[in-house]
N, C-alpha and C. Protein backbone atom coordinates (compact mmCIF):
# COMPACT_ATOMS: atom_id res chain seq x y z
N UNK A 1 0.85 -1.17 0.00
CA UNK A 1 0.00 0.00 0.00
C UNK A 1 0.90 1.23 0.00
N UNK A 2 0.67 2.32 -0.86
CA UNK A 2 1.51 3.51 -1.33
C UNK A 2 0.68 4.71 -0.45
N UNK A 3 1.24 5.28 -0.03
CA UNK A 3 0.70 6.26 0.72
C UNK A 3 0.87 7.54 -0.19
N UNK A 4 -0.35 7.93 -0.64
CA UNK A 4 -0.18 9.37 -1.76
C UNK A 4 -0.35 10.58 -1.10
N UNK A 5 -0.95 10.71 0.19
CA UNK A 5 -1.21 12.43 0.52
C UNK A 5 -1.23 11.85 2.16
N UNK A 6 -0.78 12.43 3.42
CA UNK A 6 -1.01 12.09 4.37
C UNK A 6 -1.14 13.43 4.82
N UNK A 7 -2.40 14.34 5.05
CA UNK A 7 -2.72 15.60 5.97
C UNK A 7 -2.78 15.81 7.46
N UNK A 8 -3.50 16.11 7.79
CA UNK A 8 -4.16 16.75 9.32
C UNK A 8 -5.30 15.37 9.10
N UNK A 9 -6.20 15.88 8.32
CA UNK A 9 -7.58 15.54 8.33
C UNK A 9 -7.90 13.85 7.72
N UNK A 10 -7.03 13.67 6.41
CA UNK A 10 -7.28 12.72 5.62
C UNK A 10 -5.94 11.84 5.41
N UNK A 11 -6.30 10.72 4.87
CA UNK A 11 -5.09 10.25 4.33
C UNK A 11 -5.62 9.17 3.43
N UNK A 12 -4.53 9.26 1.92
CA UNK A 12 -4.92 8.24 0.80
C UNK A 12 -3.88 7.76 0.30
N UNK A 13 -4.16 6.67 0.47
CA UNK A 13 -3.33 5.13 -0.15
C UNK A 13 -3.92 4.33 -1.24
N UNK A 14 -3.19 4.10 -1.80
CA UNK A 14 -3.36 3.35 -2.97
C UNK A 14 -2.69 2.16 -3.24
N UNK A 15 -3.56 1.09 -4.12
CA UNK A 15 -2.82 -0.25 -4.43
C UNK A 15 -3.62 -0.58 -6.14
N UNK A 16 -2.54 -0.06 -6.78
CA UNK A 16 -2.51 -0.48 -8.27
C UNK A 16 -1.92 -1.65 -8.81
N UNK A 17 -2.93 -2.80 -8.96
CA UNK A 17 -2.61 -4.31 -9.60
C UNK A 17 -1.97 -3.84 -11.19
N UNK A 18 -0.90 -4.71 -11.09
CA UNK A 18 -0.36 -4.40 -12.80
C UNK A 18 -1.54 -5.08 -13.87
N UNK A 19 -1.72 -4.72 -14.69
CA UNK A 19 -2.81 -4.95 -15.83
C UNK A 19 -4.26 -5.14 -15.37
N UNK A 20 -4.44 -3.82 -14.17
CA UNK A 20 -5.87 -3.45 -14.05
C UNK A 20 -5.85 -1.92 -13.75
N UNK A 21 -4.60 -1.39 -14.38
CA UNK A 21 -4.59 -0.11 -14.45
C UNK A 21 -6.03 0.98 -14.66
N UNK A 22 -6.15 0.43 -15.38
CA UNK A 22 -7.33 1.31 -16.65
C UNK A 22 -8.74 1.45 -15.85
N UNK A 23 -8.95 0.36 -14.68
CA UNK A 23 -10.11 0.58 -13.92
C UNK A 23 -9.44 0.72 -12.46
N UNK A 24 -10.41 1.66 -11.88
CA UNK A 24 -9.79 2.25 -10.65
C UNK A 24 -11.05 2.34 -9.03
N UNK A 25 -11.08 1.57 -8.54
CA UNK A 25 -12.35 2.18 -7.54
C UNK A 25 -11.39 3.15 -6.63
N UNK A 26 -12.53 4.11 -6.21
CA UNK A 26 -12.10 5.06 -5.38
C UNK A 26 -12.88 4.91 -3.98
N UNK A 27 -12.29 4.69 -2.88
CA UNK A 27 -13.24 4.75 -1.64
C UNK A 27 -13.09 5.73 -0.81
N UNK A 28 -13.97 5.91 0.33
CA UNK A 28 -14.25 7.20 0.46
C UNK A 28 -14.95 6.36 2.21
N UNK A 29 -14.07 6.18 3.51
CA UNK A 29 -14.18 5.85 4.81
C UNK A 29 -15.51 6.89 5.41
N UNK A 30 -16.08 5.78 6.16
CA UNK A 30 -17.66 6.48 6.94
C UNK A 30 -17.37 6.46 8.12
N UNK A 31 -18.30 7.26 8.81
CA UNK A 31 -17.85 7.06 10.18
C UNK A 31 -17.76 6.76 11.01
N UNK A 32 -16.53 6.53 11.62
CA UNK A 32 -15.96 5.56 12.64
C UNK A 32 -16.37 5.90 14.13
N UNK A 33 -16.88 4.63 14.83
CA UNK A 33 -16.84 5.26 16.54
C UNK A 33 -15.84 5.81 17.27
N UNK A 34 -14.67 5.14 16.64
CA UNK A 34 -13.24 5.61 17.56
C UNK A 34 -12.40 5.98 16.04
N UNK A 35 -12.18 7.37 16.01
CA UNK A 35 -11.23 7.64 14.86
C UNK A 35 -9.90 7.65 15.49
N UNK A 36 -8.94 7.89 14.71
CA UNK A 36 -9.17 7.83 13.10
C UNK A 36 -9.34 6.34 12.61
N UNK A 37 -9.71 6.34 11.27
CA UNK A 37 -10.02 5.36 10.82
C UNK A 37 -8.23 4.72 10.00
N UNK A 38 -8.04 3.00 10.58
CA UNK A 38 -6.66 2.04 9.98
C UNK A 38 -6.90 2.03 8.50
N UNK A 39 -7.87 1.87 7.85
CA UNK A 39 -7.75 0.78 6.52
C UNK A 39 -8.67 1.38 5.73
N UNK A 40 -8.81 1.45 4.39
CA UNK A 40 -9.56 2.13 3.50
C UNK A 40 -11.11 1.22 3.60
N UNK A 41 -12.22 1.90 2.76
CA UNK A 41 -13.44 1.33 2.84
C UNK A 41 -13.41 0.29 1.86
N UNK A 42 -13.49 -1.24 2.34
CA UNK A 42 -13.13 -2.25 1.39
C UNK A 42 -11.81 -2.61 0.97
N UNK A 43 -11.17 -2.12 1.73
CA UNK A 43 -9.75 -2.55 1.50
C UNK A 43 -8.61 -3.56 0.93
N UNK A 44 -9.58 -4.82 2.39
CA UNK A 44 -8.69 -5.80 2.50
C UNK A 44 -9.76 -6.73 0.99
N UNK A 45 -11.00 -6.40 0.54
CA UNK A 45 -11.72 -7.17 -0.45
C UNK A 45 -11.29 -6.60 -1.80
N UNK A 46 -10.90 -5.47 -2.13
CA UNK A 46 -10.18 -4.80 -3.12
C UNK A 46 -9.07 -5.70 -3.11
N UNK A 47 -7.93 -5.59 -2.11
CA UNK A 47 -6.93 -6.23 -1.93
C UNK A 47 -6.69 -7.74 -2.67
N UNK A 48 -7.31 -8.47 -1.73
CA UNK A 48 -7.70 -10.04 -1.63
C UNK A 48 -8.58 -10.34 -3.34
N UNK A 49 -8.86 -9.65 -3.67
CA UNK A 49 -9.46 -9.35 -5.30
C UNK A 49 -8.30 -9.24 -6.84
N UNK A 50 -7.46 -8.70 -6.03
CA UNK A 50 -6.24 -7.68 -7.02
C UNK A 50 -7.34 -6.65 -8.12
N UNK A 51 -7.94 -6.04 -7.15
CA UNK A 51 -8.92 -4.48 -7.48
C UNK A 51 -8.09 -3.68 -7.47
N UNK A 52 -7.69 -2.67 -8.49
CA UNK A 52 -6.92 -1.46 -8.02
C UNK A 52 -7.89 -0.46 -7.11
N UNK A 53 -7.39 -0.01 -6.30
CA UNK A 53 -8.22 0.95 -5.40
C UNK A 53 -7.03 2.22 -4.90
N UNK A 54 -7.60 3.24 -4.79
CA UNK A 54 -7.33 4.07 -4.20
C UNK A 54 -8.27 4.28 -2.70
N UNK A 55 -8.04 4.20 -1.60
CA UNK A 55 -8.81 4.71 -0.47
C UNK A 55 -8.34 6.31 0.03
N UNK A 56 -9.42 6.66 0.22
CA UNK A 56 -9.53 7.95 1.08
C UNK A 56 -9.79 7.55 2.74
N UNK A 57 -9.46 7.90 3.42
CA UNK A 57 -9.21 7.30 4.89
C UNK A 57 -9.17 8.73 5.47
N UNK A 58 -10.44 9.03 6.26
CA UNK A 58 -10.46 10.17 7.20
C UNK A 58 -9.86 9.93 8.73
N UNK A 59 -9.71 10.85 9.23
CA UNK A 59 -8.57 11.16 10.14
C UNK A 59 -9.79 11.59 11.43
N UNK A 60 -10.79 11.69 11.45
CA UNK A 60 -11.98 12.23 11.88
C UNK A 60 -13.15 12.36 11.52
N UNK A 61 -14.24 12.53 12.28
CA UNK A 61 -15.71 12.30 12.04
C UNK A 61 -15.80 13.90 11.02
N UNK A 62 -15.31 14.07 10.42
CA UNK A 62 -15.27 15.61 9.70
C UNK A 62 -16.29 15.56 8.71
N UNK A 63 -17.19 14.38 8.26
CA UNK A 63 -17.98 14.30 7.07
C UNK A 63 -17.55 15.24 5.53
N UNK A 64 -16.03 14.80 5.66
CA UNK A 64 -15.18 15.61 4.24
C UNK A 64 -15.55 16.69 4.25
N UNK A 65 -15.94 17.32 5.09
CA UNK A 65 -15.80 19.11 5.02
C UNK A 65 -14.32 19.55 5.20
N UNK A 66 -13.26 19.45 4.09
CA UNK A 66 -12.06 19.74 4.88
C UNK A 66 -11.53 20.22 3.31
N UNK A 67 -10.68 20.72 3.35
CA UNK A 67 -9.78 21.22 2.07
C UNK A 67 -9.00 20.80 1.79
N UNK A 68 -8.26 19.58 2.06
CA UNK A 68 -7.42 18.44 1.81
C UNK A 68 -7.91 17.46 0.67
N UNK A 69 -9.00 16.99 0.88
CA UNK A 69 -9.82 16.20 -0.31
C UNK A 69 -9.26 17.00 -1.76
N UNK A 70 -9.69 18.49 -1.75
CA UNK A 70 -8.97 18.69 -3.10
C UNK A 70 -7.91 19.27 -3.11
N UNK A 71 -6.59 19.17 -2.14
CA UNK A 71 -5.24 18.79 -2.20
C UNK A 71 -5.08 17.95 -2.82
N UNK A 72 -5.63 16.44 -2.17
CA UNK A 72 -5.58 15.25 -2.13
C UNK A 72 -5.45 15.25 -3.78
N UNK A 73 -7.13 15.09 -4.30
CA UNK A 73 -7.31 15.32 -5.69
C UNK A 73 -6.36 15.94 -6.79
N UNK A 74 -5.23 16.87 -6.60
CA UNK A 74 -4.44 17.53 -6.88
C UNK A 74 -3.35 16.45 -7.11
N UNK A 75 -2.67 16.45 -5.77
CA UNK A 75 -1.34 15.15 -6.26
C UNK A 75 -1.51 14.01 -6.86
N UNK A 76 -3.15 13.69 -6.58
CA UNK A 76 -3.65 12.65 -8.34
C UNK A 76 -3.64 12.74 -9.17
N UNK A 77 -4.00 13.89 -9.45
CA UNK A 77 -3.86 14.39 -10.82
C UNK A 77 -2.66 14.56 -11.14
N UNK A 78 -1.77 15.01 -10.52
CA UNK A 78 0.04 15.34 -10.53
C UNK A 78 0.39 13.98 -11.05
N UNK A 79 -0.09 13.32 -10.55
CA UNK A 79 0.69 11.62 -10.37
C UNK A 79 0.13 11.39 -11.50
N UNK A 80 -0.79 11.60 -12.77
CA UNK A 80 -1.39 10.82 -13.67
C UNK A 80 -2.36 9.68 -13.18
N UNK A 81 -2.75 9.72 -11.93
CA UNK A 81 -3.50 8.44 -11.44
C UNK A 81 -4.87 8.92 -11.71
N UNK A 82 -5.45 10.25 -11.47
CA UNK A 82 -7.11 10.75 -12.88
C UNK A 82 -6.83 10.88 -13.73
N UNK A 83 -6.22 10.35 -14.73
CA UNK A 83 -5.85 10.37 -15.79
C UNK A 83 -7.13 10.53 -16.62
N UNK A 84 -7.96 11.21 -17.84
CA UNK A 84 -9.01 10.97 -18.66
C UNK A 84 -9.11 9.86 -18.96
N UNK A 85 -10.33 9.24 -19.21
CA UNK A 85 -10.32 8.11 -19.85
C UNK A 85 -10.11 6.54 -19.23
N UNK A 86 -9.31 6.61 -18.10
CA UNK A 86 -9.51 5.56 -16.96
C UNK A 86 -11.03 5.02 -16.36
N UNK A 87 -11.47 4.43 -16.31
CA UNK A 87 -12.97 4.06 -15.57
C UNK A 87 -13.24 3.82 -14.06
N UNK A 88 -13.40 4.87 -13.47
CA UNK A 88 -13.36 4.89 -12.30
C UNK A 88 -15.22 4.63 -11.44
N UNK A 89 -14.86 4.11 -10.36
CA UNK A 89 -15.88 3.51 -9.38
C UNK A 89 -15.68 4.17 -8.17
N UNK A 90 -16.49 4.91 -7.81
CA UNK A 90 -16.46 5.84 -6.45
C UNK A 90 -17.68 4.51 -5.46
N UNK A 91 -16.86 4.61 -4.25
CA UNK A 91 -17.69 3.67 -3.09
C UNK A 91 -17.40 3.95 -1.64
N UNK A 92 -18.36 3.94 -1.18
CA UNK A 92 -18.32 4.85 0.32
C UNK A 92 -19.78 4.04 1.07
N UNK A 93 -20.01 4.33 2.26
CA UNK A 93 -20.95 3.98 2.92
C UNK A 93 -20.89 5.03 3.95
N UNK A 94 -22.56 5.58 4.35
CA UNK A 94 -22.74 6.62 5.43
C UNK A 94 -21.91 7.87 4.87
N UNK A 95 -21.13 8.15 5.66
CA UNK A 95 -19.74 9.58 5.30
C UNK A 95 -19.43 9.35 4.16
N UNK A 96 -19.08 8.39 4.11
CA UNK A 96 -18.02 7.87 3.10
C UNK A 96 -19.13 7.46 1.92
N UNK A 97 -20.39 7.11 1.68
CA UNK A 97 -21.12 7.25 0.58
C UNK A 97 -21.26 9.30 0.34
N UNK A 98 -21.71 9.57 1.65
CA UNK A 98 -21.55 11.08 0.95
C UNK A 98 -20.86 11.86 0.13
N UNK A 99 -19.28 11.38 0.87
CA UNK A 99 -18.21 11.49 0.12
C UNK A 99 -17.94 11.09 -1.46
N UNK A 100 -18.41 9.87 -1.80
CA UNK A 100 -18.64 9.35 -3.08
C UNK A 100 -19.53 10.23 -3.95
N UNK A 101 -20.56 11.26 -3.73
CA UNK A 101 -21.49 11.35 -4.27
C UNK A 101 -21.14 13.15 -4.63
N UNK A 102 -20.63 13.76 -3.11
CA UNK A 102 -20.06 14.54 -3.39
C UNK A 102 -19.39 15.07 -3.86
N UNK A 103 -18.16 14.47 -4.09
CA UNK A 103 -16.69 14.52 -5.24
C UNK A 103 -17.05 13.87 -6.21
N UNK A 104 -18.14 13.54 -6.91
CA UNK A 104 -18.63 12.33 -7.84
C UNK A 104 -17.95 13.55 -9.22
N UNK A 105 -18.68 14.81 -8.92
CA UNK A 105 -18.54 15.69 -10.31
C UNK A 105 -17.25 16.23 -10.49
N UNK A 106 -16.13 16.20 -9.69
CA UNK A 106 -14.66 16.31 -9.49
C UNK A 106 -14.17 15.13 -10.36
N UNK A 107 -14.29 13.58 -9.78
CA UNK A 107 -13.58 13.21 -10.07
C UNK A 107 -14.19 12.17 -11.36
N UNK A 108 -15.56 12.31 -12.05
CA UNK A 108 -15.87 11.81 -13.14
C UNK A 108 -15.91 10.79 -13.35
N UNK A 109 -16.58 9.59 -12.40
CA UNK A 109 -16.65 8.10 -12.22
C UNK A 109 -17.68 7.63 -13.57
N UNK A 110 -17.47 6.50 -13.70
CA UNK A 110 -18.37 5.63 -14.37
C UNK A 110 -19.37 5.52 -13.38
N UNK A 111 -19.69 5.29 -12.51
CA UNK A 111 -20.24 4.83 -11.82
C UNK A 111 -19.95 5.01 -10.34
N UNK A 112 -21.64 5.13 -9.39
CA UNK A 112 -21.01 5.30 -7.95
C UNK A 112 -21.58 4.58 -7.13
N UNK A 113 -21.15 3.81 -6.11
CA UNK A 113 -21.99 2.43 -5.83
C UNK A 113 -21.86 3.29 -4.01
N UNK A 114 -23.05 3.56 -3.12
CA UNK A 114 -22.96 3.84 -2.10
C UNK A 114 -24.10 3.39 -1.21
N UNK A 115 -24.02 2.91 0.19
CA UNK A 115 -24.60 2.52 1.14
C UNK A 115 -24.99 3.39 2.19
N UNK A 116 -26.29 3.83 2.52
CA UNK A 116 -27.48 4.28 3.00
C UNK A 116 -26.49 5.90 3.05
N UNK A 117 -25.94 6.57 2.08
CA UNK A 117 -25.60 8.02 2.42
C UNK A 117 -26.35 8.67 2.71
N UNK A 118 -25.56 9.84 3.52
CA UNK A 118 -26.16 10.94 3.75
C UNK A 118 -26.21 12.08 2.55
N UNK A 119 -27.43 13.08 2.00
CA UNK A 119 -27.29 13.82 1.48
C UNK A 119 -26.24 14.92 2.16
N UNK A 120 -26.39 15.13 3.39
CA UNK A 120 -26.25 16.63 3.84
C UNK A 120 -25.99 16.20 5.70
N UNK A 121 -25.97 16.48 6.67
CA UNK A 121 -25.74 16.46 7.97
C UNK A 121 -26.24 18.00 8.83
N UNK A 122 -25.87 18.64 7.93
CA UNK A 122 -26.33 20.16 7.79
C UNK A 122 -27.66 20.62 8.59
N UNK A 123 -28.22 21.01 9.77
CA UNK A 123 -29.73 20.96 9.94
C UNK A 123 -30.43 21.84 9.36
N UNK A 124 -29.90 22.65 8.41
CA UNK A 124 -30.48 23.54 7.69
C UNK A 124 -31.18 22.57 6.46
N UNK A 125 -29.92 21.88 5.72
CA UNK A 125 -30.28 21.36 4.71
C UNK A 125 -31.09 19.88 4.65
N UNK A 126 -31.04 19.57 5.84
CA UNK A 126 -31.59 17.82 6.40
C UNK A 126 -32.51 18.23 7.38
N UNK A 127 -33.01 19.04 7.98
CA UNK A 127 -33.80 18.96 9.23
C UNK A 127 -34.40 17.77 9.95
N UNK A 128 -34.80 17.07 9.16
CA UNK A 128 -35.12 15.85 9.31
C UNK A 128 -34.24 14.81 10.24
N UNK A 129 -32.74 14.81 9.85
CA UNK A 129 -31.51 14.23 10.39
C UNK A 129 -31.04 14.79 11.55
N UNK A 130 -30.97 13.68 12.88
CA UNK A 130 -30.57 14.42 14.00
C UNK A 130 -29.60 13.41 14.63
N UNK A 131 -29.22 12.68 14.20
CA UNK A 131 -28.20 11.62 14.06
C UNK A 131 -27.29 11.70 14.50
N UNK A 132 -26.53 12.95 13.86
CA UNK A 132 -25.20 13.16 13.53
C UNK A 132 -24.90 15.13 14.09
N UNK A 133 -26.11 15.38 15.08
CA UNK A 133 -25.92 16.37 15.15
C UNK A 133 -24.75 16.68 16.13
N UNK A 134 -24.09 16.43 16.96
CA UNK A 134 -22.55 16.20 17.58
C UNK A 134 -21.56 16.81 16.95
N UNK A 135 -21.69 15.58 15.27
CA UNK A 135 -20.08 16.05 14.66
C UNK A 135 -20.48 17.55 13.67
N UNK A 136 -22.15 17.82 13.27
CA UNK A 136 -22.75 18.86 12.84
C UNK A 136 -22.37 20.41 13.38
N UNK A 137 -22.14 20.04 14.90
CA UNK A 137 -22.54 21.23 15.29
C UNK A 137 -20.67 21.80 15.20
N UNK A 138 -19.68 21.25 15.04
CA UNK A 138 -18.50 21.36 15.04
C UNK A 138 -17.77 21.63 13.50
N UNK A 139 -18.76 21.36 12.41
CA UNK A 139 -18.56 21.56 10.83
C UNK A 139 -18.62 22.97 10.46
N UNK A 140 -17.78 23.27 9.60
CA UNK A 140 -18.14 24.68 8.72
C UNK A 140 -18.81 23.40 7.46
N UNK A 141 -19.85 23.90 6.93
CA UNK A 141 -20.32 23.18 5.66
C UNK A 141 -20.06 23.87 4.44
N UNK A 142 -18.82 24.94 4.47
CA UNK A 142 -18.43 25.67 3.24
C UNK A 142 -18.17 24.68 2.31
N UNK A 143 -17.60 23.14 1.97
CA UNK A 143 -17.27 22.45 1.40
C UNK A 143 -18.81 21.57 1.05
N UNK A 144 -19.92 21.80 1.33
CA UNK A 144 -21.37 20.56 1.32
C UNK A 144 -22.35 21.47 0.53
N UNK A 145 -21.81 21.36 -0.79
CA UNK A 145 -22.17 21.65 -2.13
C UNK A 145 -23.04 20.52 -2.91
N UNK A 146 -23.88 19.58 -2.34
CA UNK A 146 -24.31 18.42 -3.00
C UNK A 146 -25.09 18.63 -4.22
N UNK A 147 -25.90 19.48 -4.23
CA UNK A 147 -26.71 20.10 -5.20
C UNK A 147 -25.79 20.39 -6.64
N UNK A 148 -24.72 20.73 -6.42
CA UNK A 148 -23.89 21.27 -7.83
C UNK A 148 -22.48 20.25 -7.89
N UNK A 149 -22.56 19.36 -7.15
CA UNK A 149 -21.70 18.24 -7.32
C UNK A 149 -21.74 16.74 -8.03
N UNK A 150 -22.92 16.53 -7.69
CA UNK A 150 -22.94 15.35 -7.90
C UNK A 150 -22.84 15.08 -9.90
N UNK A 151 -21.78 14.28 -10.45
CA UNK A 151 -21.43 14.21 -11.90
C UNK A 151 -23.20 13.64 -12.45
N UNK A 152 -23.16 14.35 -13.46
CA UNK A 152 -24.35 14.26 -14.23
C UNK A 152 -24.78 13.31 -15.20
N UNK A 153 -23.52 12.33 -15.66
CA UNK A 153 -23.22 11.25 -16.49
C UNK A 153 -22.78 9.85 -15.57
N UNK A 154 -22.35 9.77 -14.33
CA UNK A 154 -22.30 8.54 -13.54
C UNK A 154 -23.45 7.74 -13.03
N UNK A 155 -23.66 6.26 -13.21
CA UNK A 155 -24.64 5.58 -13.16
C UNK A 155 -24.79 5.53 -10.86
N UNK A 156 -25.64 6.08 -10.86
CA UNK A 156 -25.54 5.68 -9.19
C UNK A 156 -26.84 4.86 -8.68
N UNK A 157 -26.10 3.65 -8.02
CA UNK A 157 -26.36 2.69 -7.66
C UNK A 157 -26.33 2.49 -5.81
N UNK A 158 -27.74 3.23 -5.17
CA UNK A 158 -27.42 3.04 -3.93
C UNK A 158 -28.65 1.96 -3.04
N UNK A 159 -27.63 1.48 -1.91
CA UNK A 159 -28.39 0.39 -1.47
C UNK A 159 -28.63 0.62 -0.13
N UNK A 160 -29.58 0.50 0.41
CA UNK A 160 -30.68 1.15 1.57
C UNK A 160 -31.48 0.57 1.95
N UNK A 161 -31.70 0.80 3.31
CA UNK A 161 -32.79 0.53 3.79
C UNK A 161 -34.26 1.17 3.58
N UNK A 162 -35.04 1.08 2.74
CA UNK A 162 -35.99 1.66 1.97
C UNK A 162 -37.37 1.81 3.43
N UNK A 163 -37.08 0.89 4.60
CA UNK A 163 -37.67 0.72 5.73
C UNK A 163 -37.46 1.92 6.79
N UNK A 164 -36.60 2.08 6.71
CA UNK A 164 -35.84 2.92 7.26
C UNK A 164 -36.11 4.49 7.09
N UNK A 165 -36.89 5.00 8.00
CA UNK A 165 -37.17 6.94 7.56
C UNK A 165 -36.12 6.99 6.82
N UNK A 166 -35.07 7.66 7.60
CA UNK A 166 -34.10 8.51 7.51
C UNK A 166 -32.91 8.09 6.43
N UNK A 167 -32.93 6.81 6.10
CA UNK A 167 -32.13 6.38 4.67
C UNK A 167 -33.19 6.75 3.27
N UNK A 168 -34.37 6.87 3.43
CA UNK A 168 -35.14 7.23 2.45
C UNK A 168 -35.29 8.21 2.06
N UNK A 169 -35.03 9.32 3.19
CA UNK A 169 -35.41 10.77 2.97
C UNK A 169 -34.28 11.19 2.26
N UNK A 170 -32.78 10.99 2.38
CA UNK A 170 -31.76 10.93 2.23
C UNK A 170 -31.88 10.89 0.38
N UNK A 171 -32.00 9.39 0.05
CA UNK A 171 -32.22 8.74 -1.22
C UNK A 171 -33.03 10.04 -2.07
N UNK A 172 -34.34 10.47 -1.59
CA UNK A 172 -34.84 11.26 -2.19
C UNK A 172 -34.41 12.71 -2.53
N UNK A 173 -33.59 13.17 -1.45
CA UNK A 173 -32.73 14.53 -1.38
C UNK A 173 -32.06 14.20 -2.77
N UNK A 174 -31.10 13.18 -2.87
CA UNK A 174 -30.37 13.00 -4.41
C UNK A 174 -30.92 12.79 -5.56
N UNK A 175 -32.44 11.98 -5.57
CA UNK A 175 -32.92 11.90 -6.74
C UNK A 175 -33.73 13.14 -7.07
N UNK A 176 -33.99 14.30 -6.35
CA UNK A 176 -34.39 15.58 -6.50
C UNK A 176 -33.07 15.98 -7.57
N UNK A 177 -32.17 15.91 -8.00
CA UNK A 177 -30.92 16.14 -8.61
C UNK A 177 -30.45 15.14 -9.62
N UNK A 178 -30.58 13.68 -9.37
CA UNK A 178 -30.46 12.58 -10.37
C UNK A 178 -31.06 11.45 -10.24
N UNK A 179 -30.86 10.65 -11.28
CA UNK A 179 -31.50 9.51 -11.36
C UNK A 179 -30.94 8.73 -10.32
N UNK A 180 -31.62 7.54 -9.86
CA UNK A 180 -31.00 6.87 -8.78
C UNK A 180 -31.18 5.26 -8.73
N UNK A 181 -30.26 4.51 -9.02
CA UNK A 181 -31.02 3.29 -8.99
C UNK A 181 -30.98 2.72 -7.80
N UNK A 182 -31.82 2.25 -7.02
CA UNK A 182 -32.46 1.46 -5.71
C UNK A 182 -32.28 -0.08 -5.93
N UNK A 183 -30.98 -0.02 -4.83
CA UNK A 183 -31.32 -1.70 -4.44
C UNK A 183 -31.43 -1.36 -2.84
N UNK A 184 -32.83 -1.66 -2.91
CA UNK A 184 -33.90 -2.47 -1.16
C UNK A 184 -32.84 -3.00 -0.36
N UNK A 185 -32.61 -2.56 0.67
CA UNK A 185 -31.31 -4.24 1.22
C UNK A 185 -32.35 -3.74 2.31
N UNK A 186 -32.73 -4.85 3.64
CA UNK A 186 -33.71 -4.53 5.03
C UNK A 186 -32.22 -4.49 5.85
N UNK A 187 -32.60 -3.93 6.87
CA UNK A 187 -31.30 -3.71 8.21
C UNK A 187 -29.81 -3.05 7.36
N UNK A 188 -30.05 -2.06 6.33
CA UNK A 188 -29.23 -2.02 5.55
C UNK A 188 -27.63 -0.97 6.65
N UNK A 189 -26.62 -0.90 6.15
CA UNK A 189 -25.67 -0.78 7.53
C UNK A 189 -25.67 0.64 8.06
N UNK A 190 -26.74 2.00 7.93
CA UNK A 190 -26.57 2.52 8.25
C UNK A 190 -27.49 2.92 9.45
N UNK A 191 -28.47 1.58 9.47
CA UNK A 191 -29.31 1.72 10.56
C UNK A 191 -29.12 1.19 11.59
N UNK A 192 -27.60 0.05 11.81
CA UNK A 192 -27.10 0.17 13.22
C UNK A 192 -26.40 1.08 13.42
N UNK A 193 -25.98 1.56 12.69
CA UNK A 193 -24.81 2.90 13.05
C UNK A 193 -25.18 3.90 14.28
């Protein structure tokens, strides 16, 4: 595992299999009870796969409100690792689906596969969500742009608890903005969280 950006806030590592260059998942860590978070989201199954992956690995419950992400994004691009034309897979769950959905229009995925995200944490923009009001009340949300982020050409594929208020309301916040395809999962993982 190559360590590409190590900040304050974030840190991203990468593991590029030789002759699976050309496809890339990107993950994007949710949040943890005890930060910071060891190991990227899906790591060791990327790994154990020979998946090339890049992980994003937060340093804190910060819900990517931080200005490092597009540092981060920066020495990727430096490195040729967003290269155009590569086929990239953004995947996250909770934070870390937000994260996916959020940087979706930055970083121009094929596709974004995420588990019960949050639109927003924001109580302005979620009122509804009181969850997460703790790490909320400690956020600047200058960076929680979801509305003008999310890429307009990536197929997104999120899986939820459709049972569940507060994963639904969520689901609907994004399809107010895009198409969304729904896979049902019951007890889906953001309702033990």
């Amino acid at each position: 595992m190559e360590v590409l950006f190590d900040g304050r806030d974030i840190r991203v590592v990468a593991q590029v299999f030789e002759g699976t260059e050309q496809s890339l998942v990107v993950t994007f860590t949710g949040r943890a009870a005890k930060p910071p978070v060891e190991k990227g989201f899906g790591e060791a199954y990327f790994e154990k796969r020979r998946i090339s992956a890049i992980h994003f690995i937060s340093k804190d419950n910060h819900w990517w409100q931080t200005p490092e992400v597009w540092q981060a994004f920066d020495v990727l691009r430096n490195l040729g690792i967003l290269a155009p034309g590569r086929d990239i897979i953004l995947y996250g769950s909770s934070m870390g689906g937000y994260a996916a959905l959020r940087f979706s229009g930055a970083l121009r995925p094929k596709r974004i596969v995420v588990f019960s995200p949050q639109y927003s944490i924001d109580g302005i923009k979620v009122p509804f969500e009181k969850r997460w009001r703790d790490y909320a009340a400690k956020l600047d949300f200058s960076h929680d742009n979801m509305e003008g982020a999310i890429d307009g050409d990536a197929e997104i594929l999120a899986v939820f608890d459709p049972l569940f208020r507060l994963d639904a309301l969520h689901i609907r916040k994004f399809e107010a903005h895009r198409p969304v395809t729904r896979r049902p999962l019951r007890n889906a993982p953001d309702r033990v969280m």
